[in-house]
Protein backbone atom coordinates (compact mmCIF):
# COMPACT_ATOMS: atom_id res chain seq x y z
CA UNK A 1 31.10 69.74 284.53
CA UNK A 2 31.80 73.14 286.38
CA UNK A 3 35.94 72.23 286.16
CA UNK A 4 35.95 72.17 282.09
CA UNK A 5 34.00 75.69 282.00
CA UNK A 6 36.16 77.27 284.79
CA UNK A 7 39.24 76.05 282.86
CA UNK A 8 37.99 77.35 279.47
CA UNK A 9 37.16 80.80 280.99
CA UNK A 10 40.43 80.81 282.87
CA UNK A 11 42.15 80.44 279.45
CA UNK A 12 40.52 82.34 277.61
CA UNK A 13 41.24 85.23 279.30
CA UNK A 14 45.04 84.62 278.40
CA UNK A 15 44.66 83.64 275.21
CA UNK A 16 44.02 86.15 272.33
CA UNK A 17 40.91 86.75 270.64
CA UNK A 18 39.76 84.79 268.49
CA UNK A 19 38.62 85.70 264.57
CA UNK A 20 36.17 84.28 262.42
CA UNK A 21 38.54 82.92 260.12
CA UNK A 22 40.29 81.09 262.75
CA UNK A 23 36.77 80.32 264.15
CA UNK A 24 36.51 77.87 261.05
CA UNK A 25 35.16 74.44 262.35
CA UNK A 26 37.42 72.54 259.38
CA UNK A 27 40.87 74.20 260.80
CA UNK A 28 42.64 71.32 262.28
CA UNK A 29 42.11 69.32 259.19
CA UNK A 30 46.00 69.08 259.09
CA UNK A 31 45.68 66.91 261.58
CA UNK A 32 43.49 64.15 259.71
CA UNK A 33 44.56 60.93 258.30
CA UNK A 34 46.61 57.13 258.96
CA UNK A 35 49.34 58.63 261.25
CA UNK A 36 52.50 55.52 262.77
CA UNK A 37 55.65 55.63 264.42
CA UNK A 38 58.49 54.76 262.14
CA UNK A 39 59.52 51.71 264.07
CA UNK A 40 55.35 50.79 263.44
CA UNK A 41 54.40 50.22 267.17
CA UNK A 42 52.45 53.52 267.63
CA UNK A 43 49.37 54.06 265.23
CA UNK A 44 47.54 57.17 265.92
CA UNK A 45 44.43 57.84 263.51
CA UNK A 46 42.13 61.07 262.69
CA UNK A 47 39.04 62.04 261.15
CA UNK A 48 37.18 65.32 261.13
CA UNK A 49 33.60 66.29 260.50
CA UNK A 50 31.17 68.68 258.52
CA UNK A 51 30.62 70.43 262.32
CA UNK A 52 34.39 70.81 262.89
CA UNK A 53 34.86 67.37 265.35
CA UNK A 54 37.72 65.69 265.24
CA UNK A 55 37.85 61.79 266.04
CA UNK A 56 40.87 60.26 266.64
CA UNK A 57 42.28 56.71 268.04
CA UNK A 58 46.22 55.75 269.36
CA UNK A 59 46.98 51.88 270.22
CA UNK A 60 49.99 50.85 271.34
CA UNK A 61 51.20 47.65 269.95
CA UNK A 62 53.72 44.71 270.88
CA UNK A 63 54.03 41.59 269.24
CA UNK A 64 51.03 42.31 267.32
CA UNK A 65 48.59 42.91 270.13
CA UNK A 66 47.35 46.04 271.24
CA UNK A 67 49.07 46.80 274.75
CA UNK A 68 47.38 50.38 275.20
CA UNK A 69 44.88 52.12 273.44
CA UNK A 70 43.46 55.76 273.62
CA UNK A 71 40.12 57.28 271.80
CA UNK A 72 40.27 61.15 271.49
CA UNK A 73 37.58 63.98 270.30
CA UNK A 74 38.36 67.54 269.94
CA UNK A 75 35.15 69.62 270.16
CA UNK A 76 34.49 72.55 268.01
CA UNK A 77 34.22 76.00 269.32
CA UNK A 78 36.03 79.19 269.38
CA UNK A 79 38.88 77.60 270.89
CA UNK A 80 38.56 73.86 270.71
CA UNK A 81 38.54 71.13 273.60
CA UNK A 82 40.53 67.91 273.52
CA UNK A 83 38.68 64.81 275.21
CA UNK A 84 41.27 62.09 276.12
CA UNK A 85 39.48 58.66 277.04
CA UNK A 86 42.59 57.07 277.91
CA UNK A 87 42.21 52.52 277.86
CA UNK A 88 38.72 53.89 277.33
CA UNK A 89 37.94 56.03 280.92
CA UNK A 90 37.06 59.91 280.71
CA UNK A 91 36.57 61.76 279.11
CA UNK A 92 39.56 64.52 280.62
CA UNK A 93 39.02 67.38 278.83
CA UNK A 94 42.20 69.61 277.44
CA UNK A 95 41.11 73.25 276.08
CA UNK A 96 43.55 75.30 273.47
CA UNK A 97 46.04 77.16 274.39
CA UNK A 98 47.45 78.32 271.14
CA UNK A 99 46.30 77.89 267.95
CA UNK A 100 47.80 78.29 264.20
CA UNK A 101 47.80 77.24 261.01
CA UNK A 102 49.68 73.88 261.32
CA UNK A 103 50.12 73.98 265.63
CA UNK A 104 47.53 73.69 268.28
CA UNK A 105 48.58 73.32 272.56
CA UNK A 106 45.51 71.96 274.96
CA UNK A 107 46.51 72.24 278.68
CA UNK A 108 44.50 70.73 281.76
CA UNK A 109 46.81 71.87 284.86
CA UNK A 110 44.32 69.66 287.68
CA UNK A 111 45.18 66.30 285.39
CA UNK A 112 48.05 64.41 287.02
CA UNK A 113 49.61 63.35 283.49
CA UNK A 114 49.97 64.58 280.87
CA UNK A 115 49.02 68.26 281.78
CA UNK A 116 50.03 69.59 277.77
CA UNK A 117 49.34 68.12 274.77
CA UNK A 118 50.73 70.03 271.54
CA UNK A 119 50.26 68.76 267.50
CA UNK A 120 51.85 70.48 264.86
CA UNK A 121 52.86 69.34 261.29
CA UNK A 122 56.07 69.23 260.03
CA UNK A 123 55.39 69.16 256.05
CA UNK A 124 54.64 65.37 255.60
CA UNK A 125 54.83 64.44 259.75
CA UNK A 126 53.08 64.63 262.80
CA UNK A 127 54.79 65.44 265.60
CA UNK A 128 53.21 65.78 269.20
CA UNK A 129 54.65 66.03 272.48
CA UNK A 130 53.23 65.61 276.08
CA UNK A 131 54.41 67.13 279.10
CA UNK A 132 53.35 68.83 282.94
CA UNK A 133 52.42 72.39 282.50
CA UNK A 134 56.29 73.81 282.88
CA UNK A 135 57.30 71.75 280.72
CA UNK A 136 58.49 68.78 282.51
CA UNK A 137 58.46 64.76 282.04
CA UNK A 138 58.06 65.41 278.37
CA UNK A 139 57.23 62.07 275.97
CA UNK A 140 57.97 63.16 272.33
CA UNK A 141 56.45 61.37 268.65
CA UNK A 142 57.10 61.60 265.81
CA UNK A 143 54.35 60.21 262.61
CA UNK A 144 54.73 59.41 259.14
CA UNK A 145 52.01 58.72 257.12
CA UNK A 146 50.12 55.25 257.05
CA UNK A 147 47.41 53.34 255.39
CA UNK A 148 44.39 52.71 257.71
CA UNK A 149 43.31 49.30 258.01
């Protein structure tokens, strides 16, 4: 529990401060809805809440099974906090980097992989790439829309 705190206070010393409109809990609602890769294996979906959570679920499929799945919760506050449970273990938390309209970067430098996680919407995609903290090893996707099952 101390790691997450020391992490958040760490970056948020480097990060400007924060106003109340960007302190709106609804502000990643950009990022809700049926999101796939356009070859259909990938299927990442979002919700959001009243409170300003953010629920989300990735599977991996092949052949029609699931091969790898991922739930994910980003936590409210003045700078939010991405959860990973990756094939359900966690949670490893990721806390905002940078923050805009239509962007938002976690980092967790102690995770071993990945260490950055950045969103961002491209009009009608979602786009998100992973990578170590310089940049490194980076795994790109790109979402269209979908309809959730």
């Amino acid at each position: 529990m101390i790691r997450p705190i020391l992490c958040l206070l760490a970056i948020g010393t480097a990060t400007p401060a924060i106003t109340a409109e960007e302190a709106d809990p609804n502000r990643l609602d950009w990022l809700t809805g049926c999101w796939q890769s356009e070859d259909g294996v990938t299927r990442e979906i979002w919700s959001g809440s009243e409170d300003g959570y953010y629920f989300g679920y990735n599977v991996v499929l092949k052949d029609g099974h699931a091969v790898f799945f991922e739930q994910m919760r980003i936590n409210p506050a003045p700078l939010p906090v991405f959860n990973a449970y990756p094939a359900g273990n966690g949670p490893f938390p990721f806390a905002a980097t940078t923050l805009s309209e239509t962007s938002i970067t976690f980092a967790n430098p102690d995770h071993d992989f990945p260490q950055k996680i950045k969103y961002w919407r491209e009009e009608d995609v979602l786009r998100a790439t992973i990578s170590r903290m310089d940049g490194s090893s980076p795994g790109e996707f790109r979402f269209i829309p979908c309809a959730a099952d």
